[in-house]
PDB file of N, CA and C in Angstrom:
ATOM      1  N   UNK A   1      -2.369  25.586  27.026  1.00  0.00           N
ATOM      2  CA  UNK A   1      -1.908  24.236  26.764  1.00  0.00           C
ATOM      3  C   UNK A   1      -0.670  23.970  27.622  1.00  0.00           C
ATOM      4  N   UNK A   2      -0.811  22.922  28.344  1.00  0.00           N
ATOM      5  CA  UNK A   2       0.169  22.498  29.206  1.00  0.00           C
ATOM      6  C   UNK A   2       1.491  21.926  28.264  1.00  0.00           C
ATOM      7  N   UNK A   3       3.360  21.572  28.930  1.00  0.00           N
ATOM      8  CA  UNK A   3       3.809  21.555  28.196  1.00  0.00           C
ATOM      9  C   UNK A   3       3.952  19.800  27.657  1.00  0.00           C
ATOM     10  N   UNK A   4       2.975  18.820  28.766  1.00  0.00           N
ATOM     11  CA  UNK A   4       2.774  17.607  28.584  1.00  0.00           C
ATOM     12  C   UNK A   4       1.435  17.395  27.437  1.00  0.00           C
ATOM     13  N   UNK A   5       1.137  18.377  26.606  1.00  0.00           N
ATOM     14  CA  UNK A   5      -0.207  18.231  25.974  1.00  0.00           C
ATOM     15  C   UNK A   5       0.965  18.188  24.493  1.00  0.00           C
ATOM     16  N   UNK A   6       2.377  18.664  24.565  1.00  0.00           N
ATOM     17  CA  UNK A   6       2.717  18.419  22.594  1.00  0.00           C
ATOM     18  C   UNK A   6       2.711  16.653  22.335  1.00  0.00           C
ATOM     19  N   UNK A   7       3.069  16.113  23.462  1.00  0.00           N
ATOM     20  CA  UNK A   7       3.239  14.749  23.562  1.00  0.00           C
ATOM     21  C   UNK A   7       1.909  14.191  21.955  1.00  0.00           C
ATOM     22  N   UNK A   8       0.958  14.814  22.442  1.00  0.00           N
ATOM     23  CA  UNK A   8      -0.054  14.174  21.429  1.00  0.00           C
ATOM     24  C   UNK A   8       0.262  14.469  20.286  1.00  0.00           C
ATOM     25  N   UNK A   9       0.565  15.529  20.098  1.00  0.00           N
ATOM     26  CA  UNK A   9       0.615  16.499  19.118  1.00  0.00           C
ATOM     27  C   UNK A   9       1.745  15.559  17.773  1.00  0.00           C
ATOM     28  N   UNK A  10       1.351  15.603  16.730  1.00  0.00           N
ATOM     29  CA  UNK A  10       1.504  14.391  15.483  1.00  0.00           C
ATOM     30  C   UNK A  10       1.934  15.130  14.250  1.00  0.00           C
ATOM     31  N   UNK A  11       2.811  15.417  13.564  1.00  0.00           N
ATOM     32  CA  UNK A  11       3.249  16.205  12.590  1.00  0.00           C
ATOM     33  C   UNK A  11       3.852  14.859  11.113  1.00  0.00           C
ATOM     34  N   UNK A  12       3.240  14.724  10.730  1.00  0.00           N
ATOM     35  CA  UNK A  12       3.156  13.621   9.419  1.00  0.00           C
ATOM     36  C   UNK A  12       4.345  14.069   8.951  1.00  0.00           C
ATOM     37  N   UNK A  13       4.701  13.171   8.372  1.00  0.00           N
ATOM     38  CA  UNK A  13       6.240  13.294   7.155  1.00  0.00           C
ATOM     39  C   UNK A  13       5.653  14.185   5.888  1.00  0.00           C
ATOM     40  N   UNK A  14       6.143  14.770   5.005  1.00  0.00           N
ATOM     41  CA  UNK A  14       5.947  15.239   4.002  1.00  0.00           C
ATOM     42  C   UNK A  14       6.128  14.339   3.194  1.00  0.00           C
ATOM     43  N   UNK A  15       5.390  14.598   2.026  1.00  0.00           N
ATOM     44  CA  UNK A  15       5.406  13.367   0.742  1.00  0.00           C
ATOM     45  C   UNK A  15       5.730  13.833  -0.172  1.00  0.00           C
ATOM     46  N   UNK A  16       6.224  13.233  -1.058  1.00  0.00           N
ATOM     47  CA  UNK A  16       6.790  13.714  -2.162  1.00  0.00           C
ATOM     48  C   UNK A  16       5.689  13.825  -3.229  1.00  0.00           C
ATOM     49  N   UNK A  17       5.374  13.868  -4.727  1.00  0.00           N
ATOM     50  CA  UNK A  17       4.538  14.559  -5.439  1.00  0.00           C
ATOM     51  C   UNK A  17       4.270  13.155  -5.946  1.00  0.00           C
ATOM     52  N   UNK A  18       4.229  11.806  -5.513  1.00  0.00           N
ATOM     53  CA  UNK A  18       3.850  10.516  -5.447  1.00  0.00           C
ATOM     54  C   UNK A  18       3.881   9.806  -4.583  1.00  0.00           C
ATOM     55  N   UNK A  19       3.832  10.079  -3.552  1.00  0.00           N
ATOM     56  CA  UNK A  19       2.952   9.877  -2.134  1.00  0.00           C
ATOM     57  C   UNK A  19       4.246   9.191  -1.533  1.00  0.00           C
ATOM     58  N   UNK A  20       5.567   9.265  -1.994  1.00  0.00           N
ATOM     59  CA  UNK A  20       6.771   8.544  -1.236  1.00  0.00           C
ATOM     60  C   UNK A  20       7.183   9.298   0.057  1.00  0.00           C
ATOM     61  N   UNK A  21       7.846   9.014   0.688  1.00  0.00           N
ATOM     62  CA  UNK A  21       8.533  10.052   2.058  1.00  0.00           C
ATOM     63  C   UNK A  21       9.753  10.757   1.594  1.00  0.00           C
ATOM     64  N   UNK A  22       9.911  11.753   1.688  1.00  0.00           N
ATOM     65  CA  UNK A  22      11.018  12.234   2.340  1.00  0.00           C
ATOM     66  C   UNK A  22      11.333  12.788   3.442  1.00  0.00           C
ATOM     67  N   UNK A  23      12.479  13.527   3.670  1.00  0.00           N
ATOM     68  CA  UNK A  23      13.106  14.063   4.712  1.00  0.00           C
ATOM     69  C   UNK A  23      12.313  15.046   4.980  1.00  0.00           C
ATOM     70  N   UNK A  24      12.254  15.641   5.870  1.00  0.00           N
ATOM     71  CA  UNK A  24      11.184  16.779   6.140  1.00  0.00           C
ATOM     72  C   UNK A  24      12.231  17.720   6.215  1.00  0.00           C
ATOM     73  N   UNK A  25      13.835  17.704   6.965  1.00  0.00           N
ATOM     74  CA  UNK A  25      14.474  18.979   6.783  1.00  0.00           C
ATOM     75  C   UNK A  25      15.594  19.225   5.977  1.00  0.00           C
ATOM     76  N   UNK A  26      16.351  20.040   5.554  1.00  0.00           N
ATOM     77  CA  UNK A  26      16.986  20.512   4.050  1.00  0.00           C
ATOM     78  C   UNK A  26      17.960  19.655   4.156  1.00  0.00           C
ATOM     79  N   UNK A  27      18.491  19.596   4.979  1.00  0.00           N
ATOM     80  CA  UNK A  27      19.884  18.791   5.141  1.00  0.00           C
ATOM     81  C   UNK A  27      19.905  17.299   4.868  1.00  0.00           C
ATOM     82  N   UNK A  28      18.998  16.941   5.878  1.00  0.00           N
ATOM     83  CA  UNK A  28      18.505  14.873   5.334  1.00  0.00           C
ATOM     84  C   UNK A  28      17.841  15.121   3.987  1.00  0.00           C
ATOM     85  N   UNK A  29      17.357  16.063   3.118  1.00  0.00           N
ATOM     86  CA  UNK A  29      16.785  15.773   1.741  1.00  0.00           C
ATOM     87  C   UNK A  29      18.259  16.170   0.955  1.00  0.00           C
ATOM     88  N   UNK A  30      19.151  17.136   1.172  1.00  0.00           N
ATOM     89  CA  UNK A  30      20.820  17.105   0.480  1.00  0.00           C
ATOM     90  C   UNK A  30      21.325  15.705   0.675  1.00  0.00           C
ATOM     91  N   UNK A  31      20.964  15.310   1.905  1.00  0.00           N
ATOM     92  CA  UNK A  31      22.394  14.452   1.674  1.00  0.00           C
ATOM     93  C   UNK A  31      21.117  13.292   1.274  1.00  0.00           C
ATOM     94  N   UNK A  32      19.773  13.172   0.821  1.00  0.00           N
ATOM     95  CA  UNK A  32      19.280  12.126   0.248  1.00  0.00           C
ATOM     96  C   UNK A  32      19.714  12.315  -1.105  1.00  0.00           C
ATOM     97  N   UNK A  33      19.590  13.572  -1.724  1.00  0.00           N
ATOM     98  CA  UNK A  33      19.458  13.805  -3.094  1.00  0.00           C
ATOM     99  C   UNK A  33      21.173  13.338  -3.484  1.00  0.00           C
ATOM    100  N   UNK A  34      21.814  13.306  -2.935  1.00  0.00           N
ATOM    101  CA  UNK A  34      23.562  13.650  -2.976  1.00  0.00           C
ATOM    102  C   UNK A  34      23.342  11.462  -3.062  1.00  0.00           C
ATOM    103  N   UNK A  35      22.779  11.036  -2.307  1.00  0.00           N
ATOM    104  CA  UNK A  35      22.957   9.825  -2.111  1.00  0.00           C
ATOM    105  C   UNK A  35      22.752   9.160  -3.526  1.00  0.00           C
ATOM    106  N   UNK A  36      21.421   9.200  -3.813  1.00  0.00           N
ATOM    107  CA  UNK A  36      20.821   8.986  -5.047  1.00  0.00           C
ATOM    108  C   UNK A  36      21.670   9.647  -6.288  1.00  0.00           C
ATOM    109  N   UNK A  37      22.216  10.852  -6.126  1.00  0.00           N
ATOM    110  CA  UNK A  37      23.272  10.761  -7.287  1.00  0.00           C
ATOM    111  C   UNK A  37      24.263  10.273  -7.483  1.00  0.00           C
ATOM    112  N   UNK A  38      24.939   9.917  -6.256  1.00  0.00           N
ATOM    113  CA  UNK A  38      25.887   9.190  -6.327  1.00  0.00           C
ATOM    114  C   UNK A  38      25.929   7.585  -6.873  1.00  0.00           C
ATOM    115  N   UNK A  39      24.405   7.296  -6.284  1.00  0.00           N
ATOM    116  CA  UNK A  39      23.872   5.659  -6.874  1.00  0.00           C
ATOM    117  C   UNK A  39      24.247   4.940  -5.263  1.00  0.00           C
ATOM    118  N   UNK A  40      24.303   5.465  -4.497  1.00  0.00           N
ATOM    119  CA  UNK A  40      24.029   4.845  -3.354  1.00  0.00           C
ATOM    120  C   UNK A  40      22.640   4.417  -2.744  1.00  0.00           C
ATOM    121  N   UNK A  41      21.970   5.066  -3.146  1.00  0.00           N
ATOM    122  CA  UNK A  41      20.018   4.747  -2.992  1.00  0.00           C
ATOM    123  C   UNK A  41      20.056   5.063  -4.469  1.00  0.00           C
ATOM    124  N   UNK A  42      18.626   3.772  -4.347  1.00  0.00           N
ATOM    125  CA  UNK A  42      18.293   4.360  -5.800  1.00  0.00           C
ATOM    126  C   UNK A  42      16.818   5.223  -5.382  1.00  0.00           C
ATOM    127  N   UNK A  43      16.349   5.870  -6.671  1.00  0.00           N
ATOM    128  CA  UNK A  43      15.216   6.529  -6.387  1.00  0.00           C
ATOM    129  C   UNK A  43      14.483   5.668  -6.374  1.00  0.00           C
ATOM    130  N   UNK A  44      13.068   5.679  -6.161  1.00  0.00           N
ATOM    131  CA  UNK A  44      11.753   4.904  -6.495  1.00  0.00           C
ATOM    132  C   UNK A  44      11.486   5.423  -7.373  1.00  0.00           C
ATOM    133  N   UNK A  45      11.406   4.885  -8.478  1.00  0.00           N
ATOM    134  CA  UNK A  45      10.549   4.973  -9.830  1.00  0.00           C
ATOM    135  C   UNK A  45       9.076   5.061  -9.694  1.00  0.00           C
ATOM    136  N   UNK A  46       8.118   5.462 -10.468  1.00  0.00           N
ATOM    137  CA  UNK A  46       6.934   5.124 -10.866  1.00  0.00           C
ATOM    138  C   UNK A  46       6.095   3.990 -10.596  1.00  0.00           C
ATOM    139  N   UNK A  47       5.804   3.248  -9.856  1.00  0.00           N
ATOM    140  CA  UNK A  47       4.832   2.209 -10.013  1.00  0.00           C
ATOM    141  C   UNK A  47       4.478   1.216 -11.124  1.00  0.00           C
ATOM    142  N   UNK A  48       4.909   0.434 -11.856  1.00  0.00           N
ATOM    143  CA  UNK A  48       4.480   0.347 -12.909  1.00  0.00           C
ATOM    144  C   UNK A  48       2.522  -0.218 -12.877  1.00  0.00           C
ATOM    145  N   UNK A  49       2.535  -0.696 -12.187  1.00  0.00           N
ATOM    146  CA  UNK A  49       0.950  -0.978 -11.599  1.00  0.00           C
ATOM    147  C   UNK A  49       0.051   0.194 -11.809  1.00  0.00           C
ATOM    148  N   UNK A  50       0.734   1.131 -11.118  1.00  0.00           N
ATOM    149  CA  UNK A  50      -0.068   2.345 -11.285  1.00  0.00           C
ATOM    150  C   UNK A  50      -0.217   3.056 -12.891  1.00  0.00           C
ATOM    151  N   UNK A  51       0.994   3.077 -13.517  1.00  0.00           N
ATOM    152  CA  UNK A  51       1.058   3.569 -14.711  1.00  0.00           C
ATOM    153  C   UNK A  51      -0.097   2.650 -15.558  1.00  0.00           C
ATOM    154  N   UNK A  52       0.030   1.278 -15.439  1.00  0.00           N
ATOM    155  CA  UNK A  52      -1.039   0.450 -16.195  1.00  0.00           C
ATOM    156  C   UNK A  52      -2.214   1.044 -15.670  1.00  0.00           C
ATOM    157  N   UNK A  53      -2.772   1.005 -14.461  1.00  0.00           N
ATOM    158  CA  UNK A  53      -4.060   1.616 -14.388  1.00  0.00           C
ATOM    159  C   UNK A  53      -4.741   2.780 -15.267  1.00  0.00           C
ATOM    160  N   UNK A  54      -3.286   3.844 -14.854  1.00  0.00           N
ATOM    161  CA  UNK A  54      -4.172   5.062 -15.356  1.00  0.00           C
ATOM    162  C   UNK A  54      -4.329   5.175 -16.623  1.00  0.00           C
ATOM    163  N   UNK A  55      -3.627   4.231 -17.686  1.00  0.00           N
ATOM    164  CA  UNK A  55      -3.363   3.988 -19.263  1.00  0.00           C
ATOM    165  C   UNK A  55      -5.059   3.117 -19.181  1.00  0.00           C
ATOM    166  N   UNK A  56      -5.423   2.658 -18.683  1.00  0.00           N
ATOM    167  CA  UNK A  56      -6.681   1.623 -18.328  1.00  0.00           C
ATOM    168  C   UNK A  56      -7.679   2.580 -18.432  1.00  0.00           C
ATOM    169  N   UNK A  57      -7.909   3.960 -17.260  1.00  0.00           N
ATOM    170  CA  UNK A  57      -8.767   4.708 -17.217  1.00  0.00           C
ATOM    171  C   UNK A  57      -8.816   5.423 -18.310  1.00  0.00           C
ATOM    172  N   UNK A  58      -7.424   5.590 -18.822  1.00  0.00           N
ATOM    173  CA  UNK A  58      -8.070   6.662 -20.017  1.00  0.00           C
ATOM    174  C   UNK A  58      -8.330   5.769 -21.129  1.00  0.00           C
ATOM    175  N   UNK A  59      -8.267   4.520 -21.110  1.00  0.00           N
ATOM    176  CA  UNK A  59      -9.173   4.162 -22.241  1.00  0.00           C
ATOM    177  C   UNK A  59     -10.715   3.984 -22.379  1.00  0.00           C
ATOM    178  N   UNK A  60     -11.078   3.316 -20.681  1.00  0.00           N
ATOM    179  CA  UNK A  60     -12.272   3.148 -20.172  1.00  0.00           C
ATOM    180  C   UNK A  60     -13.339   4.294 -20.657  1.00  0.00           C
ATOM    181  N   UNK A  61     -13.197   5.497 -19.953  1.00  0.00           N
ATOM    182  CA  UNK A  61     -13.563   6.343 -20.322  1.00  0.00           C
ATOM    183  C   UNK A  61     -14.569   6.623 -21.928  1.00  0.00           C
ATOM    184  N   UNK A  62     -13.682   6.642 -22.582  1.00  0.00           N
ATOM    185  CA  UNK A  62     -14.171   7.142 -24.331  1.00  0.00           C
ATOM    186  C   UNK A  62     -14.997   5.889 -24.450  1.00  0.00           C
ATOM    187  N   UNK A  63     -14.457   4.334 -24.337  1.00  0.00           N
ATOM    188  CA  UNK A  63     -14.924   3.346 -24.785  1.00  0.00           C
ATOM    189  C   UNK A  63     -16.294   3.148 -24.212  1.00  0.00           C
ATOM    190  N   UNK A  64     -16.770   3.564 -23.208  1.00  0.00           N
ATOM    191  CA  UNK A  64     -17.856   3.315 -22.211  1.00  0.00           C
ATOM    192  C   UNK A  64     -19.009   4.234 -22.305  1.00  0.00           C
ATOM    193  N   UNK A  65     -18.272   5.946 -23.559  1.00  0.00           N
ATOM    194  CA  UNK A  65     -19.313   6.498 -23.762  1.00  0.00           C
ATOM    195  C   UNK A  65     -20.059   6.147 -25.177  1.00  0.00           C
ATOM    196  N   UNK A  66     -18.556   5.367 -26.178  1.00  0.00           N
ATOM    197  CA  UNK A  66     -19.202   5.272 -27.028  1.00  0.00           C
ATOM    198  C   UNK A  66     -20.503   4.298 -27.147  1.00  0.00           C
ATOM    199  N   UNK A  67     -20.092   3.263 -26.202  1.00  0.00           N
ATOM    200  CA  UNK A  67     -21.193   1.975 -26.030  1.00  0.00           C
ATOM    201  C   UNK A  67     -22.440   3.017 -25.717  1.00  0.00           C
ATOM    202  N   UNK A  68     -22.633   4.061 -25.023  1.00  0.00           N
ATOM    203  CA  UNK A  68     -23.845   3.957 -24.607  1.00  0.00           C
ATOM    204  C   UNK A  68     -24.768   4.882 -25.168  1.00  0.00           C
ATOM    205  N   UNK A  69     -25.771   4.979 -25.743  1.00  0.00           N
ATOM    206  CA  UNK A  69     -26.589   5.669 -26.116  1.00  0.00           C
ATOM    207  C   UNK A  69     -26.608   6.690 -25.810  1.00  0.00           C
ATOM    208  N   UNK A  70     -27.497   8.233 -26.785  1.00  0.00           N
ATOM    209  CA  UNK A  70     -27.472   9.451 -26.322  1.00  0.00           C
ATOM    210  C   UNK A  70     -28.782   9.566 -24.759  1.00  0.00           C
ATOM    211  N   UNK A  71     -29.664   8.497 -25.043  1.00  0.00           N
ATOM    212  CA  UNK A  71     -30.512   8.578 -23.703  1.00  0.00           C
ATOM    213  C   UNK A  71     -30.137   8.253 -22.584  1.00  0.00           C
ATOM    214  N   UNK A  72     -28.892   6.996 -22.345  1.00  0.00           N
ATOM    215  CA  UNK A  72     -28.406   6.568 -21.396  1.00  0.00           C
ATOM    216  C   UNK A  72     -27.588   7.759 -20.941  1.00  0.00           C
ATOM    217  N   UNK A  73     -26.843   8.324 -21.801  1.00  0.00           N
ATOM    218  CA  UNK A  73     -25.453   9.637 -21.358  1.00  0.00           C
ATOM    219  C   UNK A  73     -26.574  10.619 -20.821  1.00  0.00           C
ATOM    220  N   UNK A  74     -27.537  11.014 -21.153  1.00  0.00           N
ATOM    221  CA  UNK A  74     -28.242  12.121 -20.682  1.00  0.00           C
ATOM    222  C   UNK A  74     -28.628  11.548 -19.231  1.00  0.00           C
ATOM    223  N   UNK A  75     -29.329  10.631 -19.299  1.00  0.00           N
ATOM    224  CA  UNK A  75     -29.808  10.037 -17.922  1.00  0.00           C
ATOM    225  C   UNK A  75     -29.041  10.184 -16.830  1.00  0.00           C
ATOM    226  N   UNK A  76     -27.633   9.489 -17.439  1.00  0.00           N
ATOM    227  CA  UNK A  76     -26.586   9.587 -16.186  1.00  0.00           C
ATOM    228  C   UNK A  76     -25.894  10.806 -15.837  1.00  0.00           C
ATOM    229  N   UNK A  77     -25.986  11.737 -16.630  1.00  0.00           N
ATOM    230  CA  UNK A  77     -25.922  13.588 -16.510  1.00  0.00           C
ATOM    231  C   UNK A  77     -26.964  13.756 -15.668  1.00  0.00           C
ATOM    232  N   UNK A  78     -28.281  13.399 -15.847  1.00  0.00           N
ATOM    233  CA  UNK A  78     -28.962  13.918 -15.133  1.00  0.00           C
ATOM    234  C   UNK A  78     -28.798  13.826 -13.723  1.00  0.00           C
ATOM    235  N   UNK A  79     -28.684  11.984 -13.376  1.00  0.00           N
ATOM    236  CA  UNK A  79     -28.526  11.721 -12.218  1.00  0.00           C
ATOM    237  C   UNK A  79     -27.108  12.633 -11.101  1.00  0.00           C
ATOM    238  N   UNK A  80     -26.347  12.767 -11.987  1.00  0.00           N
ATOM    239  CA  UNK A  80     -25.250  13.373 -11.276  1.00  0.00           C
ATOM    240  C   UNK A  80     -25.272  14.334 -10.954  1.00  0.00           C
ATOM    241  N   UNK A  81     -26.212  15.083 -11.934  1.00  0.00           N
ATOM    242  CA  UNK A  81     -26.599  16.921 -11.548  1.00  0.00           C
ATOM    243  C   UNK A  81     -26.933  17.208 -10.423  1.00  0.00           C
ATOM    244  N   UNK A  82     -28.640  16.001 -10.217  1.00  0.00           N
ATOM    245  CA  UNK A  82     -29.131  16.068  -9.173  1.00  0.00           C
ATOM    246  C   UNK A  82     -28.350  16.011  -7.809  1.00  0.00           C
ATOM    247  N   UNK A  83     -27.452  14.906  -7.870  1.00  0.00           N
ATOM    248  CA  UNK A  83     -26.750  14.455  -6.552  1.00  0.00           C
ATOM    249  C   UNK A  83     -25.760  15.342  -6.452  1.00  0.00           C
ATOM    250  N   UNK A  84     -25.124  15.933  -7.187  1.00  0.00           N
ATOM    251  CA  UNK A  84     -24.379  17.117  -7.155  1.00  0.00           C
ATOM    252  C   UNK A  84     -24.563  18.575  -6.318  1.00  0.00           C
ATOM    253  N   UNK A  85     -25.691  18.572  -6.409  1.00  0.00           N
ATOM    254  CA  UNK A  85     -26.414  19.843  -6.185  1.00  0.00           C
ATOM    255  C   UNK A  85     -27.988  19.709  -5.024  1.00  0.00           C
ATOM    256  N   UNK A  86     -27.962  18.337  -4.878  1.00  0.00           N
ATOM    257  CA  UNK A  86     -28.587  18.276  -3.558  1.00  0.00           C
ATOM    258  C   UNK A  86     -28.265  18.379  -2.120  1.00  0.00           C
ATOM    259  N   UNK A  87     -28.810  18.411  -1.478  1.00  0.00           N
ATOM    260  CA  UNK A  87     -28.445  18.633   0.220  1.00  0.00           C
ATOM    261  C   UNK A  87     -27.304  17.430   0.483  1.00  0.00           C
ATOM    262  N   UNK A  88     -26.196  17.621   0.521  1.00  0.00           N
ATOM    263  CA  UNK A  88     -25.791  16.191   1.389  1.00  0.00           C
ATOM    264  C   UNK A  88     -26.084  15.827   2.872  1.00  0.00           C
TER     265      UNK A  88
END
């Protein structure tokens, strides 16, 4: 590899454990974390959008099995088995 070939070469930011950015090296994440305690940045909170969703899915869920019959739940087990476990 030539030394004009890193040019391409693309190294993504690291994300935090909710898809935000941070600093990728120790020092810009100290003096982020140092910032935010101080109340100079604030953090990003949670989403509240997102929090409603996933409160949404877990209701969806139960409510959608109770509606449906024991033949319908089997059916759609079945179907998933199959596609599960077929050739993609």
């Amino acid at each position: 590899m030539a030394l004009n070939d890193f040019r391409h070469y693309h190294v993504s930011m690291p994300k935090g454990p909710n898809g935000q950015k941070r600093p990728a090296d120790a020092i810009g994440l100290a003096v982020l974390i140092g910032k935010i305690a101080t109340g100079e940045v604030e953090d990003t909170p949670t989403d509240p959008a997102k929090t409603y969703h996933t409160e949404g899915g877990k209701k969806g869920g139960p409510a959608r099995a109770a509606k449906l019959t024991a033949e319908q739940r089997s059916e759609i087990a079945r179907k998933a088995a199959a596609r599960r476990w077929s050739d993609k």
